[in-house]
PDB file of N, CA and C in Angstrom:
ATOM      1  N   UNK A   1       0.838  -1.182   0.000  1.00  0.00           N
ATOM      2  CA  UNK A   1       0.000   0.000   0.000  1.00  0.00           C
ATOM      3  C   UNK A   1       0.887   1.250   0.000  1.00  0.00           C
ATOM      4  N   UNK A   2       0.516   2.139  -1.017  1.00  0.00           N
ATOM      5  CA  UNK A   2       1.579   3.751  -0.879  1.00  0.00           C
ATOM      6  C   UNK A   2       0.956   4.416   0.580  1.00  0.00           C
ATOM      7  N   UNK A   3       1.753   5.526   0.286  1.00  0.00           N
ATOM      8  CA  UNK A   3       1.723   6.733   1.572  1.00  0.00           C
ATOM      9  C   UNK A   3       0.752   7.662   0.781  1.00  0.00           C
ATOM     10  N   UNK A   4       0.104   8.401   1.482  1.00  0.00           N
ATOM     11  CA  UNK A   4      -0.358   9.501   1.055  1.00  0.00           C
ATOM     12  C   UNK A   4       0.206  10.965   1.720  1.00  0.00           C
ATOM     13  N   UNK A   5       0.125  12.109   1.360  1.00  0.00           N
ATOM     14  CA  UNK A   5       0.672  13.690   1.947  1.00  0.00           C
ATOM     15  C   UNK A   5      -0.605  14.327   2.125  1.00  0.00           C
ATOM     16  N   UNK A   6      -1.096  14.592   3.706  1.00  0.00           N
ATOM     17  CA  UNK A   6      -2.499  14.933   3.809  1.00  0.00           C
ATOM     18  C   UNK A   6      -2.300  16.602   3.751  1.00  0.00           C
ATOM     19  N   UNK A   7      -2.960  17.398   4.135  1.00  0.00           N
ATOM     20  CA  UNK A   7      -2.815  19.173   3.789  1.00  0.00           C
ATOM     21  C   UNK A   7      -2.267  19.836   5.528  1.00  0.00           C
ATOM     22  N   UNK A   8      -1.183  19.003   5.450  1.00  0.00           N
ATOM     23  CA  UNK A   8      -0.659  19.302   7.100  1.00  0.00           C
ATOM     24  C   UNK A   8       0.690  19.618   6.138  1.00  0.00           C
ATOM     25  N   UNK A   9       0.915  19.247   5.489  1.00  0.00           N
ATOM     26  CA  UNK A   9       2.184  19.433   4.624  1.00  0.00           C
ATOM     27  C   UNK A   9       2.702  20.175   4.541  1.00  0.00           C
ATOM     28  N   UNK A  10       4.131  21.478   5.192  1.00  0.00           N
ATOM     29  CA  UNK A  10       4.734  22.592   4.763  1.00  0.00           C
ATOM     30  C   UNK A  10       5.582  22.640   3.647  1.00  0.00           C
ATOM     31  N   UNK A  11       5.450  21.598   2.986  1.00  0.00           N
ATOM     32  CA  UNK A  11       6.351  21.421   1.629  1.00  0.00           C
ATOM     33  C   UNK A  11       7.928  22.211   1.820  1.00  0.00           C
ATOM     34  N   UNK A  12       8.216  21.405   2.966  1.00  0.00           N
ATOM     35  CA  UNK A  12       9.784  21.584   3.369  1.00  0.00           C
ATOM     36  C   UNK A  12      10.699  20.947   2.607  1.00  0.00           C
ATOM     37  N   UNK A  13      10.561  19.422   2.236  1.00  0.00           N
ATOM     38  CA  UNK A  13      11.327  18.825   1.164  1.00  0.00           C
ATOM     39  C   UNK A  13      11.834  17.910   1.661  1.00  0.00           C
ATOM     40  N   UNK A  14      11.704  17.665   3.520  1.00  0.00           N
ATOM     41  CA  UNK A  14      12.763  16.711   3.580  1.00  0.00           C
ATOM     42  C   UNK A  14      11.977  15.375   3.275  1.00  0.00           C
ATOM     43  N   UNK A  15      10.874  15.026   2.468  1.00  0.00           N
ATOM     44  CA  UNK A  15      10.788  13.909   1.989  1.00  0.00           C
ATOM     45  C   UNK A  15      11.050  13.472   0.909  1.00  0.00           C
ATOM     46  N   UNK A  16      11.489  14.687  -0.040  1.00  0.00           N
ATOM     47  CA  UNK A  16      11.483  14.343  -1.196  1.00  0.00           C
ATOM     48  C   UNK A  16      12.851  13.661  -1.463  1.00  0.00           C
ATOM     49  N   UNK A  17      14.094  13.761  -0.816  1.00  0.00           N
ATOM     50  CA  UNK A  17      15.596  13.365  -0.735  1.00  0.00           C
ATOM     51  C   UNK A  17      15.772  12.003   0.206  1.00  0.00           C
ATOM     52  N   UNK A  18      14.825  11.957   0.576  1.00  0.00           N
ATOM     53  CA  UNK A  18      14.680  10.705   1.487  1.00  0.00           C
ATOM     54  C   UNK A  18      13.906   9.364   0.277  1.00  0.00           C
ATOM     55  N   UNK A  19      13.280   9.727  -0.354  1.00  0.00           N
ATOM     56  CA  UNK A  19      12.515   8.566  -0.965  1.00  0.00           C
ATOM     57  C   UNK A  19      13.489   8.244  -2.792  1.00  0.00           C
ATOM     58  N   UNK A  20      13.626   6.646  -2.508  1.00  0.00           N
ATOM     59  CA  UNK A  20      14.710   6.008  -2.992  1.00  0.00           C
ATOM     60  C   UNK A  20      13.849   5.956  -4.435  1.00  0.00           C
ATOM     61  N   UNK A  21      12.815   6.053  -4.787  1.00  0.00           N
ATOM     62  CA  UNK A  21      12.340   5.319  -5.782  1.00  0.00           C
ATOM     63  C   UNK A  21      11.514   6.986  -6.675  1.00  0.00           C
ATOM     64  N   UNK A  22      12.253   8.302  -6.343  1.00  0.00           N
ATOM     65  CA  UNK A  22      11.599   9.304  -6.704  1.00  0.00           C
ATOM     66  C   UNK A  22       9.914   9.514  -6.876  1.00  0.00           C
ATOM     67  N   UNK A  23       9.264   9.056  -5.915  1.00  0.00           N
ATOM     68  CA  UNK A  23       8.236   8.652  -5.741  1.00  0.00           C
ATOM     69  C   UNK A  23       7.028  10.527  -5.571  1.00  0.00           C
ATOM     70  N   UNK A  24       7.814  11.333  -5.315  1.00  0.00           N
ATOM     71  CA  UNK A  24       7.308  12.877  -4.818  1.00  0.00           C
ATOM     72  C   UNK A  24       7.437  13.530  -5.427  1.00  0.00           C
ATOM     73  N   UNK A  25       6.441  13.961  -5.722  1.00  0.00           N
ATOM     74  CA  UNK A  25       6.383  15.640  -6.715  1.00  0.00           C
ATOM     75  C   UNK A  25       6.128  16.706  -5.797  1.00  0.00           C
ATOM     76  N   UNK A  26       6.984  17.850  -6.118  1.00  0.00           N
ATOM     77  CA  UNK A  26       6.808  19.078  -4.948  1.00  0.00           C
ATOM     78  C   UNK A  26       5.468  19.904  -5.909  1.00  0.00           C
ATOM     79  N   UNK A  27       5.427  20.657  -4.931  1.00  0.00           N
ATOM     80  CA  UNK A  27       3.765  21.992  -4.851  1.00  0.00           C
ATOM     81  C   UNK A  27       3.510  22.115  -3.553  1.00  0.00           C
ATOM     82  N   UNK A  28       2.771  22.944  -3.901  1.00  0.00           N
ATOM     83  CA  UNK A  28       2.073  23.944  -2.701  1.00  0.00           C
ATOM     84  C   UNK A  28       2.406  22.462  -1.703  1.00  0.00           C
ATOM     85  N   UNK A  29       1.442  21.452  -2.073  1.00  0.00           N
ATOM     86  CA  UNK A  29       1.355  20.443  -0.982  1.00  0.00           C
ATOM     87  C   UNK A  29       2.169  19.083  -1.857  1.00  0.00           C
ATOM     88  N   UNK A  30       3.278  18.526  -1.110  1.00  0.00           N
ATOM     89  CA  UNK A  30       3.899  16.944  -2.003  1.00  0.00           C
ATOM     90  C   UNK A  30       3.159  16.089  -2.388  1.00  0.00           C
ATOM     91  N   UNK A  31       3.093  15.499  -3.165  1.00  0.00           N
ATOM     92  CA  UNK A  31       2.455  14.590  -3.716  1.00  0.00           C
ATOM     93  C   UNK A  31       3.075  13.156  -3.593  1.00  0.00           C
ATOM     94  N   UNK A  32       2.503  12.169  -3.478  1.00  0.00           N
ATOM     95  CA  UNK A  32       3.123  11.056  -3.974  1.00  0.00           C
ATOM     96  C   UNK A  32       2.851   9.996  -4.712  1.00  0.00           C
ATOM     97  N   UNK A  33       3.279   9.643  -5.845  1.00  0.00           N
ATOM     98  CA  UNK A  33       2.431   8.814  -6.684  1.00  0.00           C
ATOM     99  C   UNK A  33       2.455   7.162  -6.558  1.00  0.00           C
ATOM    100  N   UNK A  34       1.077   6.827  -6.538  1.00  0.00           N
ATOM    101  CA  UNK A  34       0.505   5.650  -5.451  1.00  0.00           C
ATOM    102  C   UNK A  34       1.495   4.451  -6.343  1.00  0.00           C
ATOM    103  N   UNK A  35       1.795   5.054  -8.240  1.00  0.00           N
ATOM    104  CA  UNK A  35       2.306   3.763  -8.821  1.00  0.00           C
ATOM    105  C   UNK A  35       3.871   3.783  -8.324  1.00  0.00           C
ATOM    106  N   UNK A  36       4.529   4.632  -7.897  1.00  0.00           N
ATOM    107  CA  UNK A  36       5.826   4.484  -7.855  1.00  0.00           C
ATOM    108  C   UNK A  36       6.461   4.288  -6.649  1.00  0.00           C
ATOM    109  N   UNK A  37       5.494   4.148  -5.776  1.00  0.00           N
ATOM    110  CA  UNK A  37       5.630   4.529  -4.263  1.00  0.00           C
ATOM    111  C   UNK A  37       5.499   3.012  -4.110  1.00  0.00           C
ATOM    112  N   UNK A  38       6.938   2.295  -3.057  1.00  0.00           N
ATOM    113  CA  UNK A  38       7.470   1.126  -2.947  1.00  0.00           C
ATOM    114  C   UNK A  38       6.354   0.726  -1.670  1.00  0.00           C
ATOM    115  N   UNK A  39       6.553   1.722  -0.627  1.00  0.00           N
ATOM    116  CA  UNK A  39       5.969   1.475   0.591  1.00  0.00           C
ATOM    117  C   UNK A  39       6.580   1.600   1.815  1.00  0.00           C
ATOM    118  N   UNK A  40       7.936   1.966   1.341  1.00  0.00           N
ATOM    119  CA  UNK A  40       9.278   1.890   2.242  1.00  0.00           C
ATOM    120  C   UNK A  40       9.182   2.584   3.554  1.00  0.00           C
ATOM    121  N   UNK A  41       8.916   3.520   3.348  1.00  0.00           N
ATOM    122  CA  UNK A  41       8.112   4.351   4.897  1.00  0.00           C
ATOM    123  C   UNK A  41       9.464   5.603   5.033  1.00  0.00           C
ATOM    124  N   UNK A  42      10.319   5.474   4.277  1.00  0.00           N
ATOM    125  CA  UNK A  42      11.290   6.629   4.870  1.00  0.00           C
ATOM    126  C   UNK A  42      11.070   8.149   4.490  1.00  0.00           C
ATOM    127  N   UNK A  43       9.750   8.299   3.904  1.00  0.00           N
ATOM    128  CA  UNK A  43       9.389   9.572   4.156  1.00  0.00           C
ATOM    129  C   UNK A  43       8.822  10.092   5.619  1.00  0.00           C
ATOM    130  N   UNK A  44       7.858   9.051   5.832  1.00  0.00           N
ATOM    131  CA  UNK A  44       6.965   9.053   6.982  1.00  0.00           C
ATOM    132  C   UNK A  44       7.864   9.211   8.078  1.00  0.00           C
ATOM    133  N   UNK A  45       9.361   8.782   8.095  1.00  0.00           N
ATOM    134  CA  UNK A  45      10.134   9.091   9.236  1.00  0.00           C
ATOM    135  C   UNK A  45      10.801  10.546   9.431  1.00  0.00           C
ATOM    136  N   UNK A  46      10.875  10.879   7.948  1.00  0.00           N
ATOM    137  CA  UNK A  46      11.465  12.080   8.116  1.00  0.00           C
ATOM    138  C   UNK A  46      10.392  13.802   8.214  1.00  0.00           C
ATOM    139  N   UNK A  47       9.197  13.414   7.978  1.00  0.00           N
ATOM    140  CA  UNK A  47       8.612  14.008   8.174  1.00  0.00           C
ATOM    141  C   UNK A  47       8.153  15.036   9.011  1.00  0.00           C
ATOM    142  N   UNK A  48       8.239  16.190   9.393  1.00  0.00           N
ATOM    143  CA  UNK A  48       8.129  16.665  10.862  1.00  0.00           C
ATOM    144  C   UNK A  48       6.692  17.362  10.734  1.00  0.00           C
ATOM    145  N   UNK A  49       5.863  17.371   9.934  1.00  0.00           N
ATOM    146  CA  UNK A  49       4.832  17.427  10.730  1.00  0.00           C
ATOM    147  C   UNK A  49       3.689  16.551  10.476  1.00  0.00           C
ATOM    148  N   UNK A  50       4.053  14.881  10.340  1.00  0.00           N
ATOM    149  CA  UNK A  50       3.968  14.053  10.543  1.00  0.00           C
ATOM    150  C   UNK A  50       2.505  14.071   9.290  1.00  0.00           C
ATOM    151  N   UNK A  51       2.925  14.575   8.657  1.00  0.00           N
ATOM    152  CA  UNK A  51       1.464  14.382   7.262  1.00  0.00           C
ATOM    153  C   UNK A  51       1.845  13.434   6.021  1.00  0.00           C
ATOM    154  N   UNK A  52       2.459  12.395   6.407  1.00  0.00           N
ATOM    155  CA  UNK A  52       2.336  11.239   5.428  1.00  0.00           C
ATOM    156  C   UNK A  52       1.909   9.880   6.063  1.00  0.00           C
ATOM    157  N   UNK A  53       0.879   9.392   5.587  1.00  0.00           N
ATOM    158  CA  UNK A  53       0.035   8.004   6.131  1.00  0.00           C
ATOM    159  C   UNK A  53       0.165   7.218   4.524  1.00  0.00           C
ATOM    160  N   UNK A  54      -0.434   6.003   5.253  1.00  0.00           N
ATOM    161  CA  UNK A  54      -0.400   4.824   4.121  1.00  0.00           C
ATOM    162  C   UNK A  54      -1.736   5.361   4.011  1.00  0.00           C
ATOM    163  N   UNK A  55      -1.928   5.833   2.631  1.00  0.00           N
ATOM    164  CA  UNK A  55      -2.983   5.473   1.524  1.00  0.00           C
ATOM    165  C   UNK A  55      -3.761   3.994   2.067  1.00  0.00           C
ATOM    166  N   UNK A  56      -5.367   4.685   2.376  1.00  0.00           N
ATOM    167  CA  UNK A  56      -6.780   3.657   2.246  1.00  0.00           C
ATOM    168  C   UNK A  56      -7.130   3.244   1.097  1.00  0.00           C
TER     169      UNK A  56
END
């Protein structure tokens, strides 16, 4: 199952250098796309204001 980026997001970036499989598109709010997204979780760690969950 991917991660999703809910609208808590300050589009700081430190997820986008963290994820191995270029899985994030920057904007206003990150994106992450559900096909490229492994599941790995090392955004979700680096996250500080904790707005990436696994996609329902």
């Amino acid at each position: 199952m991917a991660y999703k980026i809910s609208e808590d997001c300050i589009a700081c970036g430190s997820c986008i250098s963290e994820c191995p499989v270029e899985a994030i598109s920057e904007g206003d709010i990150y994106v992450i796309d559900p096909d490229i997204c492994t599941d790995c979780g090392t955004c979700v760690e680096v996250c500080p204001t904790d707005a990436i969950s696994p996609a329902e």
